[in-house]
N, C-alpha and C. Protein backbone atom coordinates (compact mmCIF):
# COMPACT_ATOMS: atom_id res chain seq x y z
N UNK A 1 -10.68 -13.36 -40.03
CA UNK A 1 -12.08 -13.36 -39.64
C UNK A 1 -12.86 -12.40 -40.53
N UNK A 2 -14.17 -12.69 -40.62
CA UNK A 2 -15.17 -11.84 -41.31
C UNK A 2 -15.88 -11.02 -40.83
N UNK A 3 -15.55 -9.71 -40.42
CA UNK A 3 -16.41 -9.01 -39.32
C UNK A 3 -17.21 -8.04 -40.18
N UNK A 4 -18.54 -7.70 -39.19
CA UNK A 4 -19.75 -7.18 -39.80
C UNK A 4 -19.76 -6.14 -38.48
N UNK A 5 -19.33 -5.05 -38.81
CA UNK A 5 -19.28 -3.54 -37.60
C UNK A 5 -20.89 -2.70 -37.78
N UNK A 6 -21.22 -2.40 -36.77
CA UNK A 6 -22.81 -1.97 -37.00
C UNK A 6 -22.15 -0.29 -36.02
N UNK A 7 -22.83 0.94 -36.41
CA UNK A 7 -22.86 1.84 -35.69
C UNK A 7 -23.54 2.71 -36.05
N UNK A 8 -24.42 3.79 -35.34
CA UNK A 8 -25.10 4.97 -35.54
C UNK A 8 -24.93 5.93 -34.71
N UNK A 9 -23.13 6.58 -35.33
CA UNK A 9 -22.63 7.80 -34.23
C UNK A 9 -22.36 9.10 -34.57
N UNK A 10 -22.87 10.03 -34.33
CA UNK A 10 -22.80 11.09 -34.85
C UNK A 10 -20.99 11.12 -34.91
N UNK A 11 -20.63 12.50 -35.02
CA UNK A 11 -18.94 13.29 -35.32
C UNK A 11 -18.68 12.81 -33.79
N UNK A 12 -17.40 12.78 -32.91
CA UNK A 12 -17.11 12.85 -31.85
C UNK A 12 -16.29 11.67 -31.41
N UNK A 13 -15.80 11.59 -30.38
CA UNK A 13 -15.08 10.30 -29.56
C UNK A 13 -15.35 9.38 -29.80
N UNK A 14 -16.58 8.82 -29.89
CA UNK A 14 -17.00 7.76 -30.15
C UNK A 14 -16.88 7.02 -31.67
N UNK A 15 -16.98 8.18 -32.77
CA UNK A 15 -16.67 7.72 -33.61
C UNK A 15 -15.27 8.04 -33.86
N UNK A 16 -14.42 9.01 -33.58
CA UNK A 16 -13.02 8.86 -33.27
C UNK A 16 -12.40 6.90 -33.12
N UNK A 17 -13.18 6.69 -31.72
CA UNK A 17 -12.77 5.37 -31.28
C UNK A 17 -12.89 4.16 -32.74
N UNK A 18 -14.01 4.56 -33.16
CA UNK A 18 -14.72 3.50 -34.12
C UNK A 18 -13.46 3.28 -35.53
N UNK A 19 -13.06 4.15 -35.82
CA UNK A 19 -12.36 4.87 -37.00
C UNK A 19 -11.08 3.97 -36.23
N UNK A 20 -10.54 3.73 -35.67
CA UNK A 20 -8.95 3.37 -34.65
C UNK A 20 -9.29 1.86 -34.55
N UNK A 21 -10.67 2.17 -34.23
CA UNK A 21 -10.79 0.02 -33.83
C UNK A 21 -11.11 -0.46 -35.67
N UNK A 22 -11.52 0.15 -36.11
CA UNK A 22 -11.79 -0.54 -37.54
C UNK A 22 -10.37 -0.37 -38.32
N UNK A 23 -9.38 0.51 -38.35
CA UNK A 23 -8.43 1.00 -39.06
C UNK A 23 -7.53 -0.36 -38.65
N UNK A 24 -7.66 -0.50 -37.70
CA UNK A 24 -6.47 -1.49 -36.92
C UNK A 24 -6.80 -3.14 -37.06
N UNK A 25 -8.54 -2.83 -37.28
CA UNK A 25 -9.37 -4.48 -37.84
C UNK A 25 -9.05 -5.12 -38.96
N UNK A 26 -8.95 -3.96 -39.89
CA UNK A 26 -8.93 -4.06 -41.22
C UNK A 26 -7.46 -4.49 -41.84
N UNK A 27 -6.88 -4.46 -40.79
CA UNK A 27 -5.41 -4.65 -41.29
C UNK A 27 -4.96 -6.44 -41.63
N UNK A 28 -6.01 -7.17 -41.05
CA UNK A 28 -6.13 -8.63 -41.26
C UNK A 28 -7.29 -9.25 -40.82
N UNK A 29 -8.23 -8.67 -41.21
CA UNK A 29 -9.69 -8.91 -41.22
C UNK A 29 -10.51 -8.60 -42.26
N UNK A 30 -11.54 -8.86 -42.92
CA UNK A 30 -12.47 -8.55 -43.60
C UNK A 30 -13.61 -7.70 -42.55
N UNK A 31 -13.83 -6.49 -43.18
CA UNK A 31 -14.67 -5.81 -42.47
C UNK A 31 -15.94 -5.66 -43.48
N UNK A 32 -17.30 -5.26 -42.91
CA UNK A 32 -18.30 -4.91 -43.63
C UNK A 32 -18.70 -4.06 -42.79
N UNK A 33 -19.32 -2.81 -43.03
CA UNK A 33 -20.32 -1.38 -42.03
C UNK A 33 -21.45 -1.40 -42.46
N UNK A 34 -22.44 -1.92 -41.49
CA UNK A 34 -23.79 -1.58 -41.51
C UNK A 34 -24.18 -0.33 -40.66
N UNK A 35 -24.72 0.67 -41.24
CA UNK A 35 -24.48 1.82 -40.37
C UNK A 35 -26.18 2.34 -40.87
N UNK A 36 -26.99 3.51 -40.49
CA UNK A 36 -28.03 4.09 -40.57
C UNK A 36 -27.71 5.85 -41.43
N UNK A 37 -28.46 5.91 -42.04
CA UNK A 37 -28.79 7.34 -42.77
C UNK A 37 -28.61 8.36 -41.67
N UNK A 38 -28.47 8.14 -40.54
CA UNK A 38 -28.36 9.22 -39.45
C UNK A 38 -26.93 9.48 -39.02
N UNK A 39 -26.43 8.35 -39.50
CA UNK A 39 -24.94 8.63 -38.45
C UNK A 39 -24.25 9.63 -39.44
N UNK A 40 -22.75 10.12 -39.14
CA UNK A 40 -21.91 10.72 -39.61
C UNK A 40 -21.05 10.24 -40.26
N UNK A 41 -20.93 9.84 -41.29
CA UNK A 41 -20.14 9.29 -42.15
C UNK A 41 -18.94 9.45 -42.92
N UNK A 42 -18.25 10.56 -43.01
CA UNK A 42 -17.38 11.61 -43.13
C UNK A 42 -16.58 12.44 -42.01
N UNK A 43 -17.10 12.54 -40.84
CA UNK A 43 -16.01 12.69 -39.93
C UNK A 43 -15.23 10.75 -39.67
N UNK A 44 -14.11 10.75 -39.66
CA UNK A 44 -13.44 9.90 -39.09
C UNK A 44 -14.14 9.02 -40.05
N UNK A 45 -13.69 8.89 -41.01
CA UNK A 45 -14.81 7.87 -42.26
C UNK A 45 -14.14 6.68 -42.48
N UNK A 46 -14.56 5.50 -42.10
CA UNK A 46 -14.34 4.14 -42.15
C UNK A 46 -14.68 3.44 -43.48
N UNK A 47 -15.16 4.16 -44.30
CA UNK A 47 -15.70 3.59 -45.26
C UNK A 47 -14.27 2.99 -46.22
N UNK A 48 -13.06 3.98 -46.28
CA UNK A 48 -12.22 2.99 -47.21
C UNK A 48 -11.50 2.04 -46.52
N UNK A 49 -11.62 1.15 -45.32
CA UNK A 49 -11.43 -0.04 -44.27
C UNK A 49 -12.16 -0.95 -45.07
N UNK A 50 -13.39 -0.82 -45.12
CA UNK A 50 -14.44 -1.61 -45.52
C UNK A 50 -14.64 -2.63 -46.69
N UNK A 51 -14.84 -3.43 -46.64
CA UNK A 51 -14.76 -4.42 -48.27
C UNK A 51 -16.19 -3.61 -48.94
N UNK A 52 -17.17 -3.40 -47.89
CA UNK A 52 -18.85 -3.28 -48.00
C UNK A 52 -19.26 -2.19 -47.08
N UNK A 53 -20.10 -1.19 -47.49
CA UNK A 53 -20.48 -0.24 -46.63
C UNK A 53 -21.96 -0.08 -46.93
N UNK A 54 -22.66 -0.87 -46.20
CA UNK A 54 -24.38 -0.72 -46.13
C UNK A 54 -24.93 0.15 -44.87
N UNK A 55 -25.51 1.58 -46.25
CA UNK A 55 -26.35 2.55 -45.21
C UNK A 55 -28.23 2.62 -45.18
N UNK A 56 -28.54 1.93 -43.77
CA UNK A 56 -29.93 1.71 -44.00
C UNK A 56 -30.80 3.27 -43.96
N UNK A 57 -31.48 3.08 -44.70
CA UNK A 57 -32.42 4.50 -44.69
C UNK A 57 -33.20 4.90 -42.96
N UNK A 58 -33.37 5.36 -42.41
CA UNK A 58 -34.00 6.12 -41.21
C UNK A 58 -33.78 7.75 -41.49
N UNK A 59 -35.20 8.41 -40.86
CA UNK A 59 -34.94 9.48 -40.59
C UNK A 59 -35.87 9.86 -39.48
N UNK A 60 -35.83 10.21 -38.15
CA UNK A 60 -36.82 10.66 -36.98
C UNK A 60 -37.67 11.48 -37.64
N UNK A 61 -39.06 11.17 -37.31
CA UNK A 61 -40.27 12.02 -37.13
C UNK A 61 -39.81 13.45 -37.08
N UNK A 62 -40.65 14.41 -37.37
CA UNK A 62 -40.54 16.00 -37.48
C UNK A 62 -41.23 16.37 -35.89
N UNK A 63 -40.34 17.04 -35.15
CA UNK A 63 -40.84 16.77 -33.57
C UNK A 63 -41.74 17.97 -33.76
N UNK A 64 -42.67 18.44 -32.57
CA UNK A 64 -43.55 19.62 -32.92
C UNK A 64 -43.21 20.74 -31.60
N UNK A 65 -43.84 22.16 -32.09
CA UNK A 65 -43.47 23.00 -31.86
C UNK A 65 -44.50 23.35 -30.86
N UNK A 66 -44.07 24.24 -29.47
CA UNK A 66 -44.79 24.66 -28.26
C UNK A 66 -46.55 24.89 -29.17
N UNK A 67 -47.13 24.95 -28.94
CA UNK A 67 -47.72 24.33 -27.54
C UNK A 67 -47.85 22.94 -27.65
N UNK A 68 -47.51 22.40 -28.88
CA UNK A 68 -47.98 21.07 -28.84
C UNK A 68 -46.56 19.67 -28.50
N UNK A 69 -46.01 20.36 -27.91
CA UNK A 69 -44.12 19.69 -27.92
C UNK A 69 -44.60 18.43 -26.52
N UNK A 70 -45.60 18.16 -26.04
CA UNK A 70 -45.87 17.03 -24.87
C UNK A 70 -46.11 16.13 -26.15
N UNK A 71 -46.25 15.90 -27.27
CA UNK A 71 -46.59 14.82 -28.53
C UNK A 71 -45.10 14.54 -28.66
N UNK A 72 -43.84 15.48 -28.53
CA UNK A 72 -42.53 14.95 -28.98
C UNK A 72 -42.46 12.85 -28.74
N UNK A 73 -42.59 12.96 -27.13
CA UNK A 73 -42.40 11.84 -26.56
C UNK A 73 -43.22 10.54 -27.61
N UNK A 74 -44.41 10.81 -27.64
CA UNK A 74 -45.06 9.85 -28.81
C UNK A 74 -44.18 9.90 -30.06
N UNK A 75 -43.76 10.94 -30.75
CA UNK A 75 -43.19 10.76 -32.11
C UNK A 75 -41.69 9.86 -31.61
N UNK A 76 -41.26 9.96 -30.38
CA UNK A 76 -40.03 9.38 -30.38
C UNK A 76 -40.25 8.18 -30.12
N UNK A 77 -41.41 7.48 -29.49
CA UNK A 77 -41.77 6.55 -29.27
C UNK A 77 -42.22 5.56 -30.58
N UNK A 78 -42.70 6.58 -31.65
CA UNK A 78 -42.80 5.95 -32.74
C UNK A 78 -41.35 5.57 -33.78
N UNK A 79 -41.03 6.41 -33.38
CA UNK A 79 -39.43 6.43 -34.20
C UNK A 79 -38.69 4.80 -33.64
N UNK A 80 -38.99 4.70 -32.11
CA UNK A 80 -38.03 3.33 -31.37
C UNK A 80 -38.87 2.91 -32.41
N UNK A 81 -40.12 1.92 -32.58
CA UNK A 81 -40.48 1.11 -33.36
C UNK A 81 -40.03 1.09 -34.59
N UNK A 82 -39.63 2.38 -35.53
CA UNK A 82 -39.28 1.92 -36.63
C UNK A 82 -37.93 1.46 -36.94
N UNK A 83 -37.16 1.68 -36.16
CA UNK A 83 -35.29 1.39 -35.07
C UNK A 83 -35.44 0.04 -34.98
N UNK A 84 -36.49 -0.76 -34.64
CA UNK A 84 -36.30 -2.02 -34.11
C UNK A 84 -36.73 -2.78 -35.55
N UNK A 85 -37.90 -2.08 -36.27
CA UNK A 85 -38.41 -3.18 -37.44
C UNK A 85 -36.59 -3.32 -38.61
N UNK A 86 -36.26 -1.60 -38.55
CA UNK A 86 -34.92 -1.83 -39.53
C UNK A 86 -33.83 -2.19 -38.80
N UNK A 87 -33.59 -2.58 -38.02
CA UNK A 87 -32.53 -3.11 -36.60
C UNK A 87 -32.93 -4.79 -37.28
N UNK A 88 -34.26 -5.22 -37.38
CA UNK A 88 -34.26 -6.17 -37.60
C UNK A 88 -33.99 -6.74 -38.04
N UNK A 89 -34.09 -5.65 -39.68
CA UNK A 89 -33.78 -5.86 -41.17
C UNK A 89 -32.30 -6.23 -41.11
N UNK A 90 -31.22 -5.27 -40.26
CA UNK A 90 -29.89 -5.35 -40.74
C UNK A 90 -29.44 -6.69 -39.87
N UNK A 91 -30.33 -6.76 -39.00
CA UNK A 91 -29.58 -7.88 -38.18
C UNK A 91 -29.64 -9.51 -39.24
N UNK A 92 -30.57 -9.19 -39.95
CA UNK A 92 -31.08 -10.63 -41.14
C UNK A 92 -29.68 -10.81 -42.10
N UNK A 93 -29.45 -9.33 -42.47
CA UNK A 93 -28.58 -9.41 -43.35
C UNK A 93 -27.28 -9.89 -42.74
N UNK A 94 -26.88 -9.46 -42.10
CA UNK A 94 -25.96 -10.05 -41.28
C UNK A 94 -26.02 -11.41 -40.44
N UNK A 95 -27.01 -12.13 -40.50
CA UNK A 95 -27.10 -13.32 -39.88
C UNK A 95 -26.44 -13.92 -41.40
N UNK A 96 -27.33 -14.08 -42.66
CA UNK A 96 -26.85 -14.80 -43.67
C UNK A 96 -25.41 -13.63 -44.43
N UNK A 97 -25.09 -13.24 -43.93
CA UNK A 97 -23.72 -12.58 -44.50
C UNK A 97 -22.04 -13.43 -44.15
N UNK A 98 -22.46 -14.59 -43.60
CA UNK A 98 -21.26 -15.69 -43.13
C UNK A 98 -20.03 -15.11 -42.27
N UNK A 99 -20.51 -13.99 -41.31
CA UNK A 99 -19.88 -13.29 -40.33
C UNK A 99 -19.06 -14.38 -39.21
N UNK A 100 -18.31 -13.98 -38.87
CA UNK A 100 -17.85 -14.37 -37.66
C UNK A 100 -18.32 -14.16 -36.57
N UNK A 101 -17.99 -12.78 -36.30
CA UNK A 101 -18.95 -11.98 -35.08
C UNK A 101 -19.28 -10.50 -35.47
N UNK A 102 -20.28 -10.15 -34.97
CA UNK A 102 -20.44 -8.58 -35.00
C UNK A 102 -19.97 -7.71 -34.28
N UNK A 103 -19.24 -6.81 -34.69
CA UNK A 103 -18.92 -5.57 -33.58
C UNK A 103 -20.10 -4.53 -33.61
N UNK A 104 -20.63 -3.97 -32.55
CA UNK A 104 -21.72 -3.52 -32.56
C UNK A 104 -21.01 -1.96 -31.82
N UNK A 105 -21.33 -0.77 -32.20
CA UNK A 105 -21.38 0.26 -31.18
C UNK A 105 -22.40 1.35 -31.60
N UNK A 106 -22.39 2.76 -30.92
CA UNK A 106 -23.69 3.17 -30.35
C UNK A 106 -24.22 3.39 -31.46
N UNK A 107 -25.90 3.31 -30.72
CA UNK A 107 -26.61 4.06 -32.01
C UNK A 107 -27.39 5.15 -31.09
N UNK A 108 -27.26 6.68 -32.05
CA UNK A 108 -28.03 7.61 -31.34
C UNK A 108 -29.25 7.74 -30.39
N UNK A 109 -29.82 6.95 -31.41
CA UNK A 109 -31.47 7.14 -30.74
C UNK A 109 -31.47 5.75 -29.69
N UNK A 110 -30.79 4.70 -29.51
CA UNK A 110 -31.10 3.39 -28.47
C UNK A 110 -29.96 3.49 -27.35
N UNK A 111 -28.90 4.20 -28.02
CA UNK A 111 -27.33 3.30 -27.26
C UNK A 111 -26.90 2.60 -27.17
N UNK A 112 -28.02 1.50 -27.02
CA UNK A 112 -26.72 -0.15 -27.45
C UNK A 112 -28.16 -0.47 -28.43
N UNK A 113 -27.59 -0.43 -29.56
CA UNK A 113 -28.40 -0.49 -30.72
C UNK A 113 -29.58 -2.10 -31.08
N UNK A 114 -30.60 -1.99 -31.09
CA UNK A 114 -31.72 -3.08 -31.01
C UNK A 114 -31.10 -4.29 -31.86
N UNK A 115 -30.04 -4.16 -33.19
CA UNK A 115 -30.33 -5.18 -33.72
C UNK A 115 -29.17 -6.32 -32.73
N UNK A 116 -28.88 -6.24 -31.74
CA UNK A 116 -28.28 -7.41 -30.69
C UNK A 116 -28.88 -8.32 -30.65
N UNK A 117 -30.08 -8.00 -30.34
CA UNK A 117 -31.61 -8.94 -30.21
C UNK A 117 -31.55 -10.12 -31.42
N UNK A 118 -31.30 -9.10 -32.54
CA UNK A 118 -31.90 -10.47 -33.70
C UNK A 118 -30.89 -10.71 -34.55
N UNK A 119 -29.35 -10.90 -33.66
CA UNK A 119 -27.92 -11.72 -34.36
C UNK A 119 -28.10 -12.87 -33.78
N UNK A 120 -27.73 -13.44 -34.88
CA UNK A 120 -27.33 -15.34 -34.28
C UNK A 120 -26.07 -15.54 -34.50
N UNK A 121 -25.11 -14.48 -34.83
CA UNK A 121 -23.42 -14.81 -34.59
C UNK A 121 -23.27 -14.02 -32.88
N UNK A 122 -22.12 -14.71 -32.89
CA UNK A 122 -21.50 -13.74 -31.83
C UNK A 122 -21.59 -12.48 -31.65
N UNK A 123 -21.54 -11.56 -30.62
CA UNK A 123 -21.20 -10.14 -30.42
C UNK A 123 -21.09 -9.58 -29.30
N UNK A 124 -19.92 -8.37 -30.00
CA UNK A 124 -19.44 -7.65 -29.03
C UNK A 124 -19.95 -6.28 -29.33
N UNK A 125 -20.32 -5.72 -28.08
CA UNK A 125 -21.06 -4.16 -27.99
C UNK A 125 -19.82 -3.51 -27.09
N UNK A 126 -19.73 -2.31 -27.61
CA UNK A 126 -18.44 -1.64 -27.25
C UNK A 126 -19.42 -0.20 -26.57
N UNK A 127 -19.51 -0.62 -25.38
CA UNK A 127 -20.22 1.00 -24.84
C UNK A 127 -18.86 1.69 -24.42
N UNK A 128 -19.15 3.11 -25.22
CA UNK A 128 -18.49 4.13 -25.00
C UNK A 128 -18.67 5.10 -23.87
N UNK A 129 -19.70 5.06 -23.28
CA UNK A 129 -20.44 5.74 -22.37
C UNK A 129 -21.69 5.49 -21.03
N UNK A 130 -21.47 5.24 -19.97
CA UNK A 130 -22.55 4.91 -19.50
C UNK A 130 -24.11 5.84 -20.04
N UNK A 131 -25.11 4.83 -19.88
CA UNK A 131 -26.35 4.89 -20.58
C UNK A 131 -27.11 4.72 -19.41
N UNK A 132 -28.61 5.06 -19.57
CA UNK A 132 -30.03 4.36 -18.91
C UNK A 132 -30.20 5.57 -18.01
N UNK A 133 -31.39 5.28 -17.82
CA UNK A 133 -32.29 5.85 -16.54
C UNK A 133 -31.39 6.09 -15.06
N UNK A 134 -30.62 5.49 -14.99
CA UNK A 134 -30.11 5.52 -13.76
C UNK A 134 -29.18 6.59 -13.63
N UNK A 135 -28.51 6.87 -14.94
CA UNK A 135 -27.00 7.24 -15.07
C UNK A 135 -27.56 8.98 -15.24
N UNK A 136 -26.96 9.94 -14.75
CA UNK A 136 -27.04 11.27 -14.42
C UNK A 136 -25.56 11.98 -14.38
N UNK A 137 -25.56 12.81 -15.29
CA UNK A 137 -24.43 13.42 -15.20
C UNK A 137 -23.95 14.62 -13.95
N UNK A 138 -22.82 14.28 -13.52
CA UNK A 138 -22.75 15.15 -12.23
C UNK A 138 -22.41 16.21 -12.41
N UNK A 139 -22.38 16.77 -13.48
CA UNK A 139 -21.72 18.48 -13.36
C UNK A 139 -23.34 19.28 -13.68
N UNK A 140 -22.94 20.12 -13.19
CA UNK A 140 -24.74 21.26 -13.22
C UNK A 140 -24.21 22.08 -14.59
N UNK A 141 -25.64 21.68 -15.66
CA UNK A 141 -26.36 22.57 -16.27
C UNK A 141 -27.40 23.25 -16.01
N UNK A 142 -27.21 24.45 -15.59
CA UNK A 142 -28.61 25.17 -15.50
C UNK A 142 -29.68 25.19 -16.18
N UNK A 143 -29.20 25.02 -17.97
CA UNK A 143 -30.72 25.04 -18.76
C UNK A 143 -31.13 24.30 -18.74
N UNK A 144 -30.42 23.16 -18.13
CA UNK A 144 -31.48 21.25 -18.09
C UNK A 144 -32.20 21.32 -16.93
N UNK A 145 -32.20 22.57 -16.20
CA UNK A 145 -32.92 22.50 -14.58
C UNK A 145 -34.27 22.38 -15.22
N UNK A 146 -35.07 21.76 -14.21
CA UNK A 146 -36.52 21.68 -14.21
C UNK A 146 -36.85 22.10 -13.25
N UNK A 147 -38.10 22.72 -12.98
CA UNK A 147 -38.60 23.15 -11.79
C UNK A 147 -39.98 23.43 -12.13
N UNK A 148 -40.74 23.04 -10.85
CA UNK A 148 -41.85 24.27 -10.75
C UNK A 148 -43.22 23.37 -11.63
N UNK A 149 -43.78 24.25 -11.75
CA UNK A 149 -45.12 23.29 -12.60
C UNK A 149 -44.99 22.49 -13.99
N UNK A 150 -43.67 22.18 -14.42
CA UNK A 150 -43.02 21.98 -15.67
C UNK A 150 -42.95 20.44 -15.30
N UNK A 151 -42.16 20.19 -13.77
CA UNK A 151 -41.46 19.02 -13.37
C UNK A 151 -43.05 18.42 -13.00
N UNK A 152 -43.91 18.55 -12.37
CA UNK A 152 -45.23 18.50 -12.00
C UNK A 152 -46.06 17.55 -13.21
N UNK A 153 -45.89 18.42 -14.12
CA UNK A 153 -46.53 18.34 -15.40
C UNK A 153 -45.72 16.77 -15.96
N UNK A 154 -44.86 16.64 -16.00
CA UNK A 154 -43.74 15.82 -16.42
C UNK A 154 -44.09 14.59 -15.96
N UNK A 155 -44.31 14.49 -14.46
CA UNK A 155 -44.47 13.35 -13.54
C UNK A 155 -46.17 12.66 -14.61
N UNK A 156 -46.43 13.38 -14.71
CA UNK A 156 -48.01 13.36 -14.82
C UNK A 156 -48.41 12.66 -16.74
N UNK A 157 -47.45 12.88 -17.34
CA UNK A 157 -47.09 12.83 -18.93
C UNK A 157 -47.28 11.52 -18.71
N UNK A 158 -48.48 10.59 -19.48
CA UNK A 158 -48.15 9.31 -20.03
C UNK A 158 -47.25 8.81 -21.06
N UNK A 159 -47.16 10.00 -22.16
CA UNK A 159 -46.45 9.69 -23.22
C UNK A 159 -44.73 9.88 -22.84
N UNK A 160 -44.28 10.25 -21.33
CA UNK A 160 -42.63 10.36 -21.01
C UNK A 160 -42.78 8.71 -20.68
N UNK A 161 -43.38 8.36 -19.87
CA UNK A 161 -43.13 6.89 -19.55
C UNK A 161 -43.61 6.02 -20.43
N UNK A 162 -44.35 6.48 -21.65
CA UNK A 162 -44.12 5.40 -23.14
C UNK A 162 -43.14 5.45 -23.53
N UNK A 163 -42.71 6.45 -23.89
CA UNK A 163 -41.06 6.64 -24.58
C UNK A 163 -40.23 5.93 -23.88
N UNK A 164 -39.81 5.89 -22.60
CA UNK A 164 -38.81 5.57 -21.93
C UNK A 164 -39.16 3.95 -21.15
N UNK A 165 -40.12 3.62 -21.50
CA UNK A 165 -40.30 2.26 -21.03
C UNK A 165 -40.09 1.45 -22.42
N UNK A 166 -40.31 1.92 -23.60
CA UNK A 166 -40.10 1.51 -24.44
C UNK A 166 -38.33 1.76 -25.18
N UNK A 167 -37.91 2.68 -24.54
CA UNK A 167 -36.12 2.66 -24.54
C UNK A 167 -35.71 1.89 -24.23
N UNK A 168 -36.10 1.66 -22.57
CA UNK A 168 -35.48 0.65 -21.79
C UNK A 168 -35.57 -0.64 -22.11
N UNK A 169 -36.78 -1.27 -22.64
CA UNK A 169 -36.67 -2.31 -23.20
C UNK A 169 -36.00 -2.66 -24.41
N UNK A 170 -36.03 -1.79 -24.86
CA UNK A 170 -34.90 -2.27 -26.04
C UNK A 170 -33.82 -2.41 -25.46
N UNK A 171 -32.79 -1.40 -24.70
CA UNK A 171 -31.49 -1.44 -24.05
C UNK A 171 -31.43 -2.90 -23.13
N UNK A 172 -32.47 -3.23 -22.56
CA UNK A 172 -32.53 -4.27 -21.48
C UNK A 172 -32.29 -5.59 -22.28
N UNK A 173 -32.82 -5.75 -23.29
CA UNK A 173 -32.82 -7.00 -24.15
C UNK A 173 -31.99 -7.07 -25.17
N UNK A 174 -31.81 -5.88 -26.00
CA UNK A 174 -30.29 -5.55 -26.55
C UNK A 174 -29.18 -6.48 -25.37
N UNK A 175 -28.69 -5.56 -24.68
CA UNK A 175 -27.77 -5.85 -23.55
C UNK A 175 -27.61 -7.05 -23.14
N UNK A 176 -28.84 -7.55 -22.95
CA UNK A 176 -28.85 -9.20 -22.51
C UNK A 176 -28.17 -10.35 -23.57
N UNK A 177 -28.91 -9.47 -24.66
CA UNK A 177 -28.46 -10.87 -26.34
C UNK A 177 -26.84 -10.64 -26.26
N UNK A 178 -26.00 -9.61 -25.80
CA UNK A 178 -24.94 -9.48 -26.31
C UNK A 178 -24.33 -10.21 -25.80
N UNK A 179 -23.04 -10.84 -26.83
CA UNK A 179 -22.58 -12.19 -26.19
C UNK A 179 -21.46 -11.48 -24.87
N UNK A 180 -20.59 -9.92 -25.66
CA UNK A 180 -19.41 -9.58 -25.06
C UNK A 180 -19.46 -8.35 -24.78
N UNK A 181 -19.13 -7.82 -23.78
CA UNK A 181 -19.45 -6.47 -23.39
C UNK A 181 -18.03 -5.45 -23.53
N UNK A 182 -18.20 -4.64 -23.91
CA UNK A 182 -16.69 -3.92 -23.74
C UNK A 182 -17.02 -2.54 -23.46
N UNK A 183 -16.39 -2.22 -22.44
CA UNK A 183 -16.59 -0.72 -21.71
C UNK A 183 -15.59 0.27 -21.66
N UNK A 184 -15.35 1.08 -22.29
CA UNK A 184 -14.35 2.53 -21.75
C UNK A 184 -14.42 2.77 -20.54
């Protein structure tokens, strides 16, 4: 088979995993890595698996500093849009790249990465981690506490519920296009 692996994962487990599922792909498969200027490429490096290793350019907005850090949410909101126009891009290349199926796993900034949406082969998305709005980690960090006129302020932020309505839709429709789901 001709597989086309997409990921944007920093150092860690996840790309641990990625490095084990491609090492073991490659052993009677044709692989290609479409990956982003953000990920980590050198921990756990897949690149000599690979017949082809295409890294698309991205880099996030420069976030801003107190007092003006309620704009973060807009710059990240601008950043999803530019995620989805080059999500688009790689997903093209990979439609005419005569793939079999795509293996897809995380990308930093979406989690189940936008270009799902715009494959016309098969695919499988390999979540490493539960994701979304819903999902809350149960052990207590104190410095993530909110309280007080901060949480107030928060509720009240148009630009938190641009950002995150505009996450979710990507994740929601990502998720949906994917043909195969695979979960840790």
């Amino acid at each position: 088979m001709k597989i086309a692996i997409f990921h944007n994962i920093p150092s860690g487990g996840a790309k641990r995993a990625l490095f084990e599922w491609t090492r073991r792909l490659a052993g009677r498969h044709v692989i290609d890595v479409y990956s982003l200027a953000t990920a980590d490429h050198t921990f756990c490096d897949i690149r000599p698996f690979a017949a082809r290793h295409h890294v698309f350019e991205f880099a996030p907005r420069s976030l801003f500093n107190s007092p003006f850090g309620r704009l973060n949410q807009f710059q990240r909101w601008r950043d999803l849009g530019d995620l989805e126009r080059i999500n688009r891009r790689i997903a093209g290349q990979i439609n005419q790249g005569g793939y079999d199926v795509l293996f897809a796993n995380t990308c930093i900034f979406t989690f189940i990465p936008a270009l799902l949406q715009y494959v016309n082969i098969p695919s499988v998305y390999y979540l490493h981690e539960p994701f979304g709005s819903g999902f809350y980690r149960s052990f207590e960090r104190p410095y993530l506490k909110r309280g007080g006129w901060r949480q107030s302020v928060d509720r009240l932020d148009p630009l938190i519920g641009l950002y995150q309505g505009r996450l979710a839709s990507i994740q929601k429709r990502s998720l949906r296009a994917t043909t195969r789901l695979l979960s840790n």
